[in-house]
PDB file of N, CA and C in Angstrom:
ATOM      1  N   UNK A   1     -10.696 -18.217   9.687  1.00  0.00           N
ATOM      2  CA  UNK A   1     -11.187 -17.057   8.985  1.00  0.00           C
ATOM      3  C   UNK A   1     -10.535 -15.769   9.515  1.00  0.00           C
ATOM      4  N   UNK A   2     -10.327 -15.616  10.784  1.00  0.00           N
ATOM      5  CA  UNK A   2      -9.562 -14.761  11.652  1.00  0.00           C
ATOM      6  C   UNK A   2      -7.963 -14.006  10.447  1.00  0.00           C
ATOM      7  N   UNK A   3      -7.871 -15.440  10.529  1.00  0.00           N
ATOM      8  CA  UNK A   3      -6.206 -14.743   9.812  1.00  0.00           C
ATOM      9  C   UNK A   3      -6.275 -13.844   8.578  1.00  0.00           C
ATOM     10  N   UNK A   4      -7.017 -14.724   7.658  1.00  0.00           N
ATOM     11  CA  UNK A   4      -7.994 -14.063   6.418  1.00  0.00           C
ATOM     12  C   UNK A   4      -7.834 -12.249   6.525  1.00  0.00           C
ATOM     13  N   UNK A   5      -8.288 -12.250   7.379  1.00  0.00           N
ATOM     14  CA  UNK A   5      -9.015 -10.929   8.171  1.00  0.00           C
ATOM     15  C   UNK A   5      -7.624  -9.970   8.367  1.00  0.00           C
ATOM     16  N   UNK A   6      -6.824 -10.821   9.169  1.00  0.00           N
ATOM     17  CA  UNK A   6      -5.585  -9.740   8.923  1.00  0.00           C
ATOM     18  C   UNK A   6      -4.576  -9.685   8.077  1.00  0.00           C
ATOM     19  N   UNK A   7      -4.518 -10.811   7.232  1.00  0.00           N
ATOM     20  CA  UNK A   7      -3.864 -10.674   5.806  1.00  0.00           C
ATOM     21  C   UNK A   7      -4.825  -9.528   5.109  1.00  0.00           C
ATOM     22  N   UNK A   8      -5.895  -9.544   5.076  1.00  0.00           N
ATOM     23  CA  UNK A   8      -6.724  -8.680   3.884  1.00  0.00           C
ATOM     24  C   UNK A   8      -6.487  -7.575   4.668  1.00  0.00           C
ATOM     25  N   UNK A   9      -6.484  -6.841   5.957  1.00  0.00           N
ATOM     26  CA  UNK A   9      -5.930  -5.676   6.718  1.00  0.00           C
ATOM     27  C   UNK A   9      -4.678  -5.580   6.517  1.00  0.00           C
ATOM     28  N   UNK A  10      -3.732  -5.965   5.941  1.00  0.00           N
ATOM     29  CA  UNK A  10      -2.465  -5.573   5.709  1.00  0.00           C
ATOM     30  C   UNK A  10      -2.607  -5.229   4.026  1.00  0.00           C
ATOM     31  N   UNK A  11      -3.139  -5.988   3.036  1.00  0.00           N
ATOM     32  CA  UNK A  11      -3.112  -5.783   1.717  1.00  0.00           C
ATOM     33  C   UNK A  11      -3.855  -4.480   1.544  1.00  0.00           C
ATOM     34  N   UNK A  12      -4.863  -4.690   2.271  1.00  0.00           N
ATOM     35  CA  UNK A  12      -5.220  -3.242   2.214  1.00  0.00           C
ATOM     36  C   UNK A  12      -4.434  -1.748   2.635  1.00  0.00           C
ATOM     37  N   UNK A  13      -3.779  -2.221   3.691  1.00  0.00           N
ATOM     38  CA  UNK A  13      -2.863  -1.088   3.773  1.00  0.00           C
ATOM     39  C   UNK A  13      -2.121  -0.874   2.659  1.00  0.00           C
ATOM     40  N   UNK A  14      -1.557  -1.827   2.612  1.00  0.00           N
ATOM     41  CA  UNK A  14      -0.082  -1.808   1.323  1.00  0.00           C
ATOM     42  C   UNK A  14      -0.880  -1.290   0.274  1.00  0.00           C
ATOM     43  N   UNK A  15      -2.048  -1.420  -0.225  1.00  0.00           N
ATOM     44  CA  UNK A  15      -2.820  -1.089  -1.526  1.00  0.00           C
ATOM     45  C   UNK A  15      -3.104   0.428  -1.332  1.00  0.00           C
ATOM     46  N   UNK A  16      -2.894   1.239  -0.262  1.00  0.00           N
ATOM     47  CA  UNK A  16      -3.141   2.908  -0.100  1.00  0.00           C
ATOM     48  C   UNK A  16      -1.804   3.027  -0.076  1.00  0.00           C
ATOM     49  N   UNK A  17      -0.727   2.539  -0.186  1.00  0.00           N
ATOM     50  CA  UNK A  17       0.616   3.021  -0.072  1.00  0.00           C
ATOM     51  C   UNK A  17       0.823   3.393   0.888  1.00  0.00           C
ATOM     52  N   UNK A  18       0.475   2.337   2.015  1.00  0.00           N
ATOM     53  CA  UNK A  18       1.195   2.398   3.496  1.00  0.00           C
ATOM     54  C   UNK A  18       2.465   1.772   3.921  1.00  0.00           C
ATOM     55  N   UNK A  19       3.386   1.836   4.258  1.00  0.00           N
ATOM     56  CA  UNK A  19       4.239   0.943   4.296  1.00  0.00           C
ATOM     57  C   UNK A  19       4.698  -0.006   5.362  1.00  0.00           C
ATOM     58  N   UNK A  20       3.547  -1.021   4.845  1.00  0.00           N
ATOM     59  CA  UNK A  20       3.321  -2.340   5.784  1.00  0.00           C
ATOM     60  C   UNK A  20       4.243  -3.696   5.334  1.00  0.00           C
ATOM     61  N   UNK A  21       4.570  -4.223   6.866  1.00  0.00           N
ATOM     62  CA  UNK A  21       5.244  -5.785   6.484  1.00  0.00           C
ATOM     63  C   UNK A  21       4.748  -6.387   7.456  1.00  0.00           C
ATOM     64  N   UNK A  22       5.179  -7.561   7.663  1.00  0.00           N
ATOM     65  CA  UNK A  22       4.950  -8.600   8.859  1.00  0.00           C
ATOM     66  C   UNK A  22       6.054  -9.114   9.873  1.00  0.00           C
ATOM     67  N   UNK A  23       5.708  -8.789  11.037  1.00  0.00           N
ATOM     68  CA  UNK A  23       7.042  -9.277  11.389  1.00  0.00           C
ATOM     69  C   UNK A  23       7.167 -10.071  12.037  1.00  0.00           C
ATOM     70  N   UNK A  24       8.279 -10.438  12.838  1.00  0.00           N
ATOM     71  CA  UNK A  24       8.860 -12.151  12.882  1.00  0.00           C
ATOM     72  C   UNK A  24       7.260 -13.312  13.319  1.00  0.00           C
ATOM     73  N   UNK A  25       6.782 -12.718  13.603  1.00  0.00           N
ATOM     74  CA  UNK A  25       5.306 -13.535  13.872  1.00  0.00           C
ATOM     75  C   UNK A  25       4.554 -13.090  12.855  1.00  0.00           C
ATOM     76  N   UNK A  26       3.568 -14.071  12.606  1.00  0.00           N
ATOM     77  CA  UNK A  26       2.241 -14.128  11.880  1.00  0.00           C
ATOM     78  C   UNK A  26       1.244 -12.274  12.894  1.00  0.00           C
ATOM     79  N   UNK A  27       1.957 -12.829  13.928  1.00  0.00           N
ATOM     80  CA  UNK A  27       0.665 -11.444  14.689  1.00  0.00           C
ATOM     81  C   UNK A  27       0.958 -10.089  14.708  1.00  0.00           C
ATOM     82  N   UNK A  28       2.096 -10.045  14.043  1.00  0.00           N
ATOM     83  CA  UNK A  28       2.682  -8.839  13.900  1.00  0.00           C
ATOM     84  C   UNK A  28       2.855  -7.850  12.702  1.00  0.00           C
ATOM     85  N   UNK A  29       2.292  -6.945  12.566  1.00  0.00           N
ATOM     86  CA  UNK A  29       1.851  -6.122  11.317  1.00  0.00           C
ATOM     87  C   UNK A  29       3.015  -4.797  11.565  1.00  0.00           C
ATOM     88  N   UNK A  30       3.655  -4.254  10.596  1.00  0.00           N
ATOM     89  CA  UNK A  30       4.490  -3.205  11.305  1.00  0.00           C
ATOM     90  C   UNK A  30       4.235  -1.977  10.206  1.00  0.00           C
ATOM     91  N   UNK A  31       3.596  -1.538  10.272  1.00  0.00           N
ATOM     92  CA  UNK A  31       2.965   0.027   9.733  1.00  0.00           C
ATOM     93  C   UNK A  31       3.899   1.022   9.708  1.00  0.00           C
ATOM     94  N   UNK A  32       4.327   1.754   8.221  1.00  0.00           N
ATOM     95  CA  UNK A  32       5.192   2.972   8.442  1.00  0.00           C
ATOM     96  C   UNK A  32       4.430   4.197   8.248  1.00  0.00           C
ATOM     97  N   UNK A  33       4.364   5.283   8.936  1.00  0.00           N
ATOM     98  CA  UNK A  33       3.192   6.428   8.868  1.00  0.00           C
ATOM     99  C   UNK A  33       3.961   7.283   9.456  1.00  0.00           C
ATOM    100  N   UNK A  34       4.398   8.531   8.455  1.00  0.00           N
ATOM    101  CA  UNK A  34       5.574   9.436   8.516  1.00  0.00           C
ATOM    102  C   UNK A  34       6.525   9.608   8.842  1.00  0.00           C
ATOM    103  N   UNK A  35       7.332   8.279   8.777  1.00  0.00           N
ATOM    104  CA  UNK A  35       8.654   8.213   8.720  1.00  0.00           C
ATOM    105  C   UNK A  35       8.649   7.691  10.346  1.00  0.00           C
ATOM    106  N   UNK A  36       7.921   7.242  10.950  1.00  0.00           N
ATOM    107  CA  UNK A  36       7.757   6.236  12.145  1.00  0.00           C
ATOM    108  C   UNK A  36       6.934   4.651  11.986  1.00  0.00           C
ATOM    109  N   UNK A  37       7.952   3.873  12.440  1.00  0.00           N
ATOM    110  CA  UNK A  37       7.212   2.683  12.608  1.00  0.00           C
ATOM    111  C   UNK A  37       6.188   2.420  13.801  1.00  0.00           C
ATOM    112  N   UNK A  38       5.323   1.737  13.687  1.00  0.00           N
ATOM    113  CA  UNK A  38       4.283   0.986  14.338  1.00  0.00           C
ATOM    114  C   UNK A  38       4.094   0.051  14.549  1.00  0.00           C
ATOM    115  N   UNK A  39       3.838  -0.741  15.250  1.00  0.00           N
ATOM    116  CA  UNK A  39       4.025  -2.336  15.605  1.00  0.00           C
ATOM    117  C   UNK A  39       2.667  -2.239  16.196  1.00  0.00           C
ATOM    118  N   UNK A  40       2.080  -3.370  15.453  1.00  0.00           N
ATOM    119  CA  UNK A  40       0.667  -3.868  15.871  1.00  0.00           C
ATOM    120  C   UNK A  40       0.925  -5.643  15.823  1.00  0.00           C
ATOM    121  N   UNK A  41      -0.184  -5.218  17.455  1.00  0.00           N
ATOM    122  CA  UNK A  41      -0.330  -7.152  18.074  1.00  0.00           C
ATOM    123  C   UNK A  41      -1.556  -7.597  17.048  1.00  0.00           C
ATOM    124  N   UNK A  42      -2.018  -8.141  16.509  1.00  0.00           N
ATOM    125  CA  UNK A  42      -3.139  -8.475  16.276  1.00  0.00           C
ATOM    126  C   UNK A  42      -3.672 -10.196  16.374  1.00  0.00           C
ATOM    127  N   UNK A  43      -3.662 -10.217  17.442  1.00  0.00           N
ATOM    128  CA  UNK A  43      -4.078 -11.469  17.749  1.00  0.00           C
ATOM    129  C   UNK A  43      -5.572 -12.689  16.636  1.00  0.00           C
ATOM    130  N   UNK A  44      -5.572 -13.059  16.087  1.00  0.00           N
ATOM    131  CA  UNK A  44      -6.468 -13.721  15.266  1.00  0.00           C
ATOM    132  C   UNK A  44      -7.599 -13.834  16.069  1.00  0.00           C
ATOM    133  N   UNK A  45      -7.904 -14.279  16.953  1.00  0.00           N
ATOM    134  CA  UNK A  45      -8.351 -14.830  17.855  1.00  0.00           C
ATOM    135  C   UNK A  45      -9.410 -13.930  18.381  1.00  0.00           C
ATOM    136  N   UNK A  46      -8.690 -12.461  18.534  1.00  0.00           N
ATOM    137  CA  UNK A  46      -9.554 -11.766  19.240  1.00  0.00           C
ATOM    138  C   UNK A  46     -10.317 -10.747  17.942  1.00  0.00           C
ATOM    139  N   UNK A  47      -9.883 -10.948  16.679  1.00  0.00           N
ATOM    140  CA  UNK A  47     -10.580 -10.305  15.464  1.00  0.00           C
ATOM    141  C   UNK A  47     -12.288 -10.993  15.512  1.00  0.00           C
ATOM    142  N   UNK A  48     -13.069  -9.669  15.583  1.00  0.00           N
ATOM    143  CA  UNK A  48     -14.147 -10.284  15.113  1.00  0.00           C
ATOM    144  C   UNK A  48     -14.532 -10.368  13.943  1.00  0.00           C
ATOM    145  N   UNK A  49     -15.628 -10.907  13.268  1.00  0.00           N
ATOM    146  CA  UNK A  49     -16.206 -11.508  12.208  1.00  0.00           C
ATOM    147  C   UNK A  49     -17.260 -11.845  12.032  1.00  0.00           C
ATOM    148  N   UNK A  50     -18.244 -10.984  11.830  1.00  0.00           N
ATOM    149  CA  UNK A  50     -19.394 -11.011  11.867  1.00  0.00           C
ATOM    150  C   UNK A  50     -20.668 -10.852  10.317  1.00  0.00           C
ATOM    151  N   UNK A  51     -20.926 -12.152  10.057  1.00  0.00           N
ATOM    152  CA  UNK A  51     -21.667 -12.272   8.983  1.00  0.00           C
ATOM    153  C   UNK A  51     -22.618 -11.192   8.653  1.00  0.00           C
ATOM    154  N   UNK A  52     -23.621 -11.078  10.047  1.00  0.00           N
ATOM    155  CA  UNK A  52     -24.875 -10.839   9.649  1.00  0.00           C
ATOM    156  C   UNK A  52     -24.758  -8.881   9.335  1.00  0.00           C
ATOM    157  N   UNK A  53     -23.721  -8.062   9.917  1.00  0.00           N
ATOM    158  CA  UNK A  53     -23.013  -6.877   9.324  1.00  0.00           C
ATOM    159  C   UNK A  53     -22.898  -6.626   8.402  1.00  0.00           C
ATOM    160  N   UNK A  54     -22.205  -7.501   7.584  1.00  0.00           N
ATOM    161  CA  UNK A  54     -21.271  -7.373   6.514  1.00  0.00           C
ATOM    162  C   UNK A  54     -22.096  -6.257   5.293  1.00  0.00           C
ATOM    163  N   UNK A  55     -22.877  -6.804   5.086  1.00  0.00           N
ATOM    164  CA  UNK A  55     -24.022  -6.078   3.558  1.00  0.00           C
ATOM    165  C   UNK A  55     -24.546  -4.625   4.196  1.00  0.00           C
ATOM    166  N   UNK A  56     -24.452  -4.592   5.689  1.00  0.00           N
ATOM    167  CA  UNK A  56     -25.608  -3.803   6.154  1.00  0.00           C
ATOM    168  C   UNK A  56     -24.739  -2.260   6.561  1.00  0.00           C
ATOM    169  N   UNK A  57     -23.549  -2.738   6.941  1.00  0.00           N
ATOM    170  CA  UNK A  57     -22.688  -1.532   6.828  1.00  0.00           C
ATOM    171  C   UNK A  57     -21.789  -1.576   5.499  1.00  0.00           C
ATOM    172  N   UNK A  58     -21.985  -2.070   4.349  1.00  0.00           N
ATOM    173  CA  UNK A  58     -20.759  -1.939   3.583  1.00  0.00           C
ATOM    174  C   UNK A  58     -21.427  -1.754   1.595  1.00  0.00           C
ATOM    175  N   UNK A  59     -22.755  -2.941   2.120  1.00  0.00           N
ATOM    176  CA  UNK A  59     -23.185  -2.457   0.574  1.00  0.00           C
ATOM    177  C   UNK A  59     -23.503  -4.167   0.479  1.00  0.00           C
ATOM    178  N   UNK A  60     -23.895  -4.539  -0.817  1.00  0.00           N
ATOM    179  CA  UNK A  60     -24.193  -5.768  -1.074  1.00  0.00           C
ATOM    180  C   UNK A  60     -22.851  -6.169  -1.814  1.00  0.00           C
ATOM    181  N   UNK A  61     -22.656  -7.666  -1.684  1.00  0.00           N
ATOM    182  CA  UNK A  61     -21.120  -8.244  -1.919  1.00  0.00           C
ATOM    183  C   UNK A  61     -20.439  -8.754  -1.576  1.00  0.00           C
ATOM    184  N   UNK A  62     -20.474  -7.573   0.042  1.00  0.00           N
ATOM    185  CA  UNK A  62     -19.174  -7.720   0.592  1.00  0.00           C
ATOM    186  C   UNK A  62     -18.975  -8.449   1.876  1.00  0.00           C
ATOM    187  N   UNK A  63     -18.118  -9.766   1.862  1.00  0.00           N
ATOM    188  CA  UNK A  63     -18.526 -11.121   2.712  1.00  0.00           C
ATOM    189  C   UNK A  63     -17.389 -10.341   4.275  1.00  0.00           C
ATOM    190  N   UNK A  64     -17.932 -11.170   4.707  1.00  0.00           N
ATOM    191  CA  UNK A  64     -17.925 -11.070   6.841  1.00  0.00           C
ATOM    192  C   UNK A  64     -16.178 -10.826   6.855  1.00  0.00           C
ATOM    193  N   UNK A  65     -15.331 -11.359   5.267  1.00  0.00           N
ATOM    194  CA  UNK A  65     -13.546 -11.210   6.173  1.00  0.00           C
ATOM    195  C   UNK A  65     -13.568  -9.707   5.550  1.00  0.00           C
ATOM    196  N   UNK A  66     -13.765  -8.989   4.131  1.00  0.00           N
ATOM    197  CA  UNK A  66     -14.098  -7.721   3.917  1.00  0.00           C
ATOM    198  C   UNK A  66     -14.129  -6.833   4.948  1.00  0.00           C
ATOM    199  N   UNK A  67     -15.335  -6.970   5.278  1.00  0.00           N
ATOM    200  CA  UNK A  67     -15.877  -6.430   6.313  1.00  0.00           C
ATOM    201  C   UNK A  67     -15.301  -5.922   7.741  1.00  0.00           C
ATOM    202  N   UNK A  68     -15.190  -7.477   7.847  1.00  0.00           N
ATOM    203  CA  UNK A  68     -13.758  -7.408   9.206  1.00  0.00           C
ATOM    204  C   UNK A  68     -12.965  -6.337   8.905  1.00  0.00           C
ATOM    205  N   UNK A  69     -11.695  -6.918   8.091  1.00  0.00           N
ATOM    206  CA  UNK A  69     -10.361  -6.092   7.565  1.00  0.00           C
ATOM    207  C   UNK A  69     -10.900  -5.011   7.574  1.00  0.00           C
ATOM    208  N   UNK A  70     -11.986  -4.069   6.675  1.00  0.00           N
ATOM    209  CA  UNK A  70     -12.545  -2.613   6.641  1.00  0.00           C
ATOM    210  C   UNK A  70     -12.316  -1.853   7.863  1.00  0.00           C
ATOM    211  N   UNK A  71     -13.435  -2.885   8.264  1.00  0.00           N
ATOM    212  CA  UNK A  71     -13.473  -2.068  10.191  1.00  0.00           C
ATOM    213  C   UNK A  71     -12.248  -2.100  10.796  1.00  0.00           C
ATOM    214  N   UNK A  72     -11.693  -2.819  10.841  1.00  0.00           N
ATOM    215  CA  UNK A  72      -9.811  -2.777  11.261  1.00  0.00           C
ATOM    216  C   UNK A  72      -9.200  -1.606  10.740  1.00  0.00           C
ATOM    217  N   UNK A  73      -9.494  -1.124   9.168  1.00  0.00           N
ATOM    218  CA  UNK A  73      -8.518  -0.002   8.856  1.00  0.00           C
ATOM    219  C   UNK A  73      -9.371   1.346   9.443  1.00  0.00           C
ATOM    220  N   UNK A  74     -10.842   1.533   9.889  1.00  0.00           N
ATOM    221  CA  UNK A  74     -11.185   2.218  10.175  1.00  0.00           C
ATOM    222  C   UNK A  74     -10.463   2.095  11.806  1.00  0.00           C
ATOM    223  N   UNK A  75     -10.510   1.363  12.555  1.00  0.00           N
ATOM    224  CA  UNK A  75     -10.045   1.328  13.906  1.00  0.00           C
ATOM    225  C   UNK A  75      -8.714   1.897  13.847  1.00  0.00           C
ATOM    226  N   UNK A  76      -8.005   1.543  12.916  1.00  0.00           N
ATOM    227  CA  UNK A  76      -6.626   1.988  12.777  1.00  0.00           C
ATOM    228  C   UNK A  76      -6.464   3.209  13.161  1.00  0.00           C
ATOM    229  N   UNK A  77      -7.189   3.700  11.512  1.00  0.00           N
ATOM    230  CA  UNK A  77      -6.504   5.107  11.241  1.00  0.00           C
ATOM    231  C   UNK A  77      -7.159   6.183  12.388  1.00  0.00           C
ATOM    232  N   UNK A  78      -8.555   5.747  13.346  1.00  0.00           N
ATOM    233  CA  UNK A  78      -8.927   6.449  14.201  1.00  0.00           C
ATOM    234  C   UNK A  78      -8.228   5.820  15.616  1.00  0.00           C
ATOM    235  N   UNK A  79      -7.511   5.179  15.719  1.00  0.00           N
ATOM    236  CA  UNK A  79      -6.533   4.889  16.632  1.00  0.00           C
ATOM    237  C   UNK A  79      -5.654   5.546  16.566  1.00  0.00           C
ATOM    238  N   UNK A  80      -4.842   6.185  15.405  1.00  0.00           N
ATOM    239  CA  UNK A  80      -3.890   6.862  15.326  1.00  0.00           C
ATOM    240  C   UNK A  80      -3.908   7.995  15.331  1.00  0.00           C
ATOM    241  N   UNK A  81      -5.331   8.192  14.848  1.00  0.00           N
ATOM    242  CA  UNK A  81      -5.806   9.977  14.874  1.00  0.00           C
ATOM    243  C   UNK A  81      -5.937  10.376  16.253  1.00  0.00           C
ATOM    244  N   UNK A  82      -6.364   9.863  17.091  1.00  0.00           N
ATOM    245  CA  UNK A  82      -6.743  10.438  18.227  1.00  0.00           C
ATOM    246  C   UNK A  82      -5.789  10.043  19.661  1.00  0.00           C
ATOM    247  N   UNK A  83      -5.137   9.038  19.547  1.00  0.00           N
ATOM    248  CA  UNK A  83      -4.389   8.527  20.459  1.00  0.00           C
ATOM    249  C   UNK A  83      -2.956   8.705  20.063  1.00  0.00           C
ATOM    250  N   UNK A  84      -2.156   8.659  21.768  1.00  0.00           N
ATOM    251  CA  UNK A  84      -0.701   8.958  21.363  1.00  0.00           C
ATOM    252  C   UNK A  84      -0.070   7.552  21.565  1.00  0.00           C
ATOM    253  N   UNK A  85       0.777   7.358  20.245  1.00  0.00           N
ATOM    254  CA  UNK A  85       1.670   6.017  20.199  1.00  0.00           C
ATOM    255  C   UNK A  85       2.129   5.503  21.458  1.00  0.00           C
ATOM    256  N   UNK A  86       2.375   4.494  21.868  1.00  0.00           N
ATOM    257  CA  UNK A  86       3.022   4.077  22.955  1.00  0.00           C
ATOM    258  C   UNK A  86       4.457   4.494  22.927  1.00  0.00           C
ATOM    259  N   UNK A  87       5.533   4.608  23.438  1.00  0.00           N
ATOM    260  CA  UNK A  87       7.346   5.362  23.400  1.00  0.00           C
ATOM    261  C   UNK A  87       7.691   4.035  22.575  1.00  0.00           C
ATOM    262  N   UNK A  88       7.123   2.711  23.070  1.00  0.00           N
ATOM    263  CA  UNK A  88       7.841   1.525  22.287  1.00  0.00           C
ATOM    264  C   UNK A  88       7.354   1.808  20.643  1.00  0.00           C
ATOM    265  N   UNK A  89       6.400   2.091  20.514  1.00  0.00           N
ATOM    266  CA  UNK A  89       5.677   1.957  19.224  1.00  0.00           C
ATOM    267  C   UNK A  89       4.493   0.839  19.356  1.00  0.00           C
ATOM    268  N   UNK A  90       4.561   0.735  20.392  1.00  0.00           N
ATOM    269  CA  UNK A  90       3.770  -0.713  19.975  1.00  0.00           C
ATOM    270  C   UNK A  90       2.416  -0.323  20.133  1.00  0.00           C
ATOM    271  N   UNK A  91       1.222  -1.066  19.543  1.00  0.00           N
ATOM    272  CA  UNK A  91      -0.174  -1.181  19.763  1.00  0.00           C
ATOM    273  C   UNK A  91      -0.970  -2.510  19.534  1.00  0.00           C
ATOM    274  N   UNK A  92      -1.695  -3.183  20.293  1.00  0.00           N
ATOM    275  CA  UNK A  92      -1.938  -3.787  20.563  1.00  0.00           C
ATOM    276  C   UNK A  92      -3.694  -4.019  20.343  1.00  0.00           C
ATOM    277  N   UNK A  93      -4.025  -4.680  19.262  1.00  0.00           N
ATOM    278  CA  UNK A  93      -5.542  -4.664  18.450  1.00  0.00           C
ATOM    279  C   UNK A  93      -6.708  -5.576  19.419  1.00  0.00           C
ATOM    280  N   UNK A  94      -7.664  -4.750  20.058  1.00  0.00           N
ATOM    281  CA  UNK A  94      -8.577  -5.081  21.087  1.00  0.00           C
ATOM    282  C   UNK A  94      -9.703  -4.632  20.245  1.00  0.00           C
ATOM    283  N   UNK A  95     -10.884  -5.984  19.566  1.00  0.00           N
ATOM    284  CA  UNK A  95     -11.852  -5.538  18.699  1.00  0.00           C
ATOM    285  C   UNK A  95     -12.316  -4.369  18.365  1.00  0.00           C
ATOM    286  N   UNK A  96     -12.731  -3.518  19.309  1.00  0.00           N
ATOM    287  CA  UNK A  96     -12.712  -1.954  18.939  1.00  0.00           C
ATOM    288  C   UNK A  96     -11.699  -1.002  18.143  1.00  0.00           C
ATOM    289  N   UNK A  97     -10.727  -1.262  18.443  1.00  0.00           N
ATOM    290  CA  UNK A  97      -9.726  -0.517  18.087  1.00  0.00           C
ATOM    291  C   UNK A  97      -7.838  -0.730  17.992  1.00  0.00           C
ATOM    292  N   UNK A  98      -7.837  -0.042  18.556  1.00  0.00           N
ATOM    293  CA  UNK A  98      -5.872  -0.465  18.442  1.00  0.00           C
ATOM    294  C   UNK A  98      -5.442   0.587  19.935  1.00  0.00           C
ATOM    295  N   UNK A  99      -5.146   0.225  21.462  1.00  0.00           N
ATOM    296  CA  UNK A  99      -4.554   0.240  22.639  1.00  0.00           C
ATOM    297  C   UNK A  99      -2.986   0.548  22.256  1.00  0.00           C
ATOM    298  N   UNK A 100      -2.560   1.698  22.449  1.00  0.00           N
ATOM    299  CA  UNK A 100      -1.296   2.310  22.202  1.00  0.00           C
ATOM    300  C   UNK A 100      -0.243   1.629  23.594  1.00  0.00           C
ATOM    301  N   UNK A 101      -0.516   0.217  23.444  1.00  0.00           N
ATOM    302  CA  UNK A 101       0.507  -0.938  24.310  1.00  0.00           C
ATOM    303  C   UNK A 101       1.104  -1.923  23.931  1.00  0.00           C
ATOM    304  N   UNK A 102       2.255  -2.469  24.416  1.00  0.00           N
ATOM    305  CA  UNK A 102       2.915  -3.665  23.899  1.00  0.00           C
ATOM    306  C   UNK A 102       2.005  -4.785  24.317  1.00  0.00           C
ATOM    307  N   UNK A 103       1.978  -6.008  23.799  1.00  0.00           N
ATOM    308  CA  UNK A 103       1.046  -6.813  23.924  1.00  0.00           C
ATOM    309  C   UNK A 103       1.338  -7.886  25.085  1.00  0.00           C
ATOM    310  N   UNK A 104       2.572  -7.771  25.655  1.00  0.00           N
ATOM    311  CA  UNK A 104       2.444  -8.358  27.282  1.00  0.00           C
ATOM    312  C   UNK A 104       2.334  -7.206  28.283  1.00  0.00           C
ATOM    313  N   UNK A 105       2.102  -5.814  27.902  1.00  0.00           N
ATOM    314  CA  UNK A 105       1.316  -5.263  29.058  1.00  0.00           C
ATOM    315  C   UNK A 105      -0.343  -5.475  29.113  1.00  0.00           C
ATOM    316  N   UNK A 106      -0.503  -5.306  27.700  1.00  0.00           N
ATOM    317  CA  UNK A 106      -2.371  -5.605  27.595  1.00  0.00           C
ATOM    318  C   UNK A 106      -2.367  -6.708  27.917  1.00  0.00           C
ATOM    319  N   UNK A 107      -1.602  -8.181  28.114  1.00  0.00           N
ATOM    320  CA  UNK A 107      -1.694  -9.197  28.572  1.00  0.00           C
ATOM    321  C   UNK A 107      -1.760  -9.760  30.168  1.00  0.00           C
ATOM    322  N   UNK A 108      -0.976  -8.606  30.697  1.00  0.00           N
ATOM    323  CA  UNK A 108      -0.660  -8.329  32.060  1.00  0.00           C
ATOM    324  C   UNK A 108      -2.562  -7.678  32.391  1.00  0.00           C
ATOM    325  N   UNK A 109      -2.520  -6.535  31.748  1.00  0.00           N
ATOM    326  CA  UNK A 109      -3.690  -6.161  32.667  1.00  0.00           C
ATOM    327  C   UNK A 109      -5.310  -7.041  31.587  1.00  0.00           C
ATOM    328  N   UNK A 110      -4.886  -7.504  30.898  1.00  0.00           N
ATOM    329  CA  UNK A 110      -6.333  -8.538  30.406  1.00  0.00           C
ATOM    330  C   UNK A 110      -6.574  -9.605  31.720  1.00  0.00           C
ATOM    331  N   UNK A 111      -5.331 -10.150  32.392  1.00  0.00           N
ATOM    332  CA  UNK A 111      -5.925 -11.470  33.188  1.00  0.00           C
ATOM    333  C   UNK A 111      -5.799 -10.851  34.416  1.00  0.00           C
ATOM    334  N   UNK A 112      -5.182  -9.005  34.887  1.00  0.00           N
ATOM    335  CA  UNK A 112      -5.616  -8.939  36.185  1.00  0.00           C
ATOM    336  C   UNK A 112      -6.629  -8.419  36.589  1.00  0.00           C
ATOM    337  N   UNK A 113      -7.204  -7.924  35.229  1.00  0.00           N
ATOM    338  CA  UNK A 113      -9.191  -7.712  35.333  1.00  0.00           C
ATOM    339  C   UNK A 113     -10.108  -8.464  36.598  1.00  0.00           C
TER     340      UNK A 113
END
């Protein structure tokens, strides 16, 4: 269901006229937003998905991958609003939000927690 979640977070971008693709991996989303690219990790795995949400923040309808993807473009675009890009471009999708890091540094400091 995970993947679901970030296919429908990319269609949704592309559907506001963002200029999104995928790149050489399934986990890789690459966002164009004023004439700069963005590279997002988005690991499946770590997307949440949560049923019992879904109606209660969104309206009646709208099922748990909706929902998901939504909250993803909200994490986004307030990831980008308020935080400065990483120099690589890269960002790296941690359920809350989007970490302005390549995804073997957030990997580096996830397991030296």
């Amino acid at each position: 269901m995970s993947r679901e979640v970030v296919d429908l977070f990319v269609r949704a971008l592309a559907g506001e006229g963002t200029g999104v693709s995928r790149g050489p991996g399934r986990d890789e989303v690459v966002v164009e937003v004023a004439g700069r690219n963005h590279r997002l990790w988005i690991d499946p795995a770590g997307v949440v998905v949560s049923t019992a949400d879904a109606e209660v923040l969104w309206g009646p309808g709208v099922s748990a991958v909706e929902s998901a993807a939504r909250l993803m473009l909200v994490h986004w675009d307030e990831s980008l609003a308020t935080r400065e890009p990483h120099p690589t471009g890269w960002w790296t999708h941690r359920g809350g939000g989007f970490d302005p890091e390549p995804p073997w540094e957030a990997h580096r400091a996830d397991h030296q927690g």
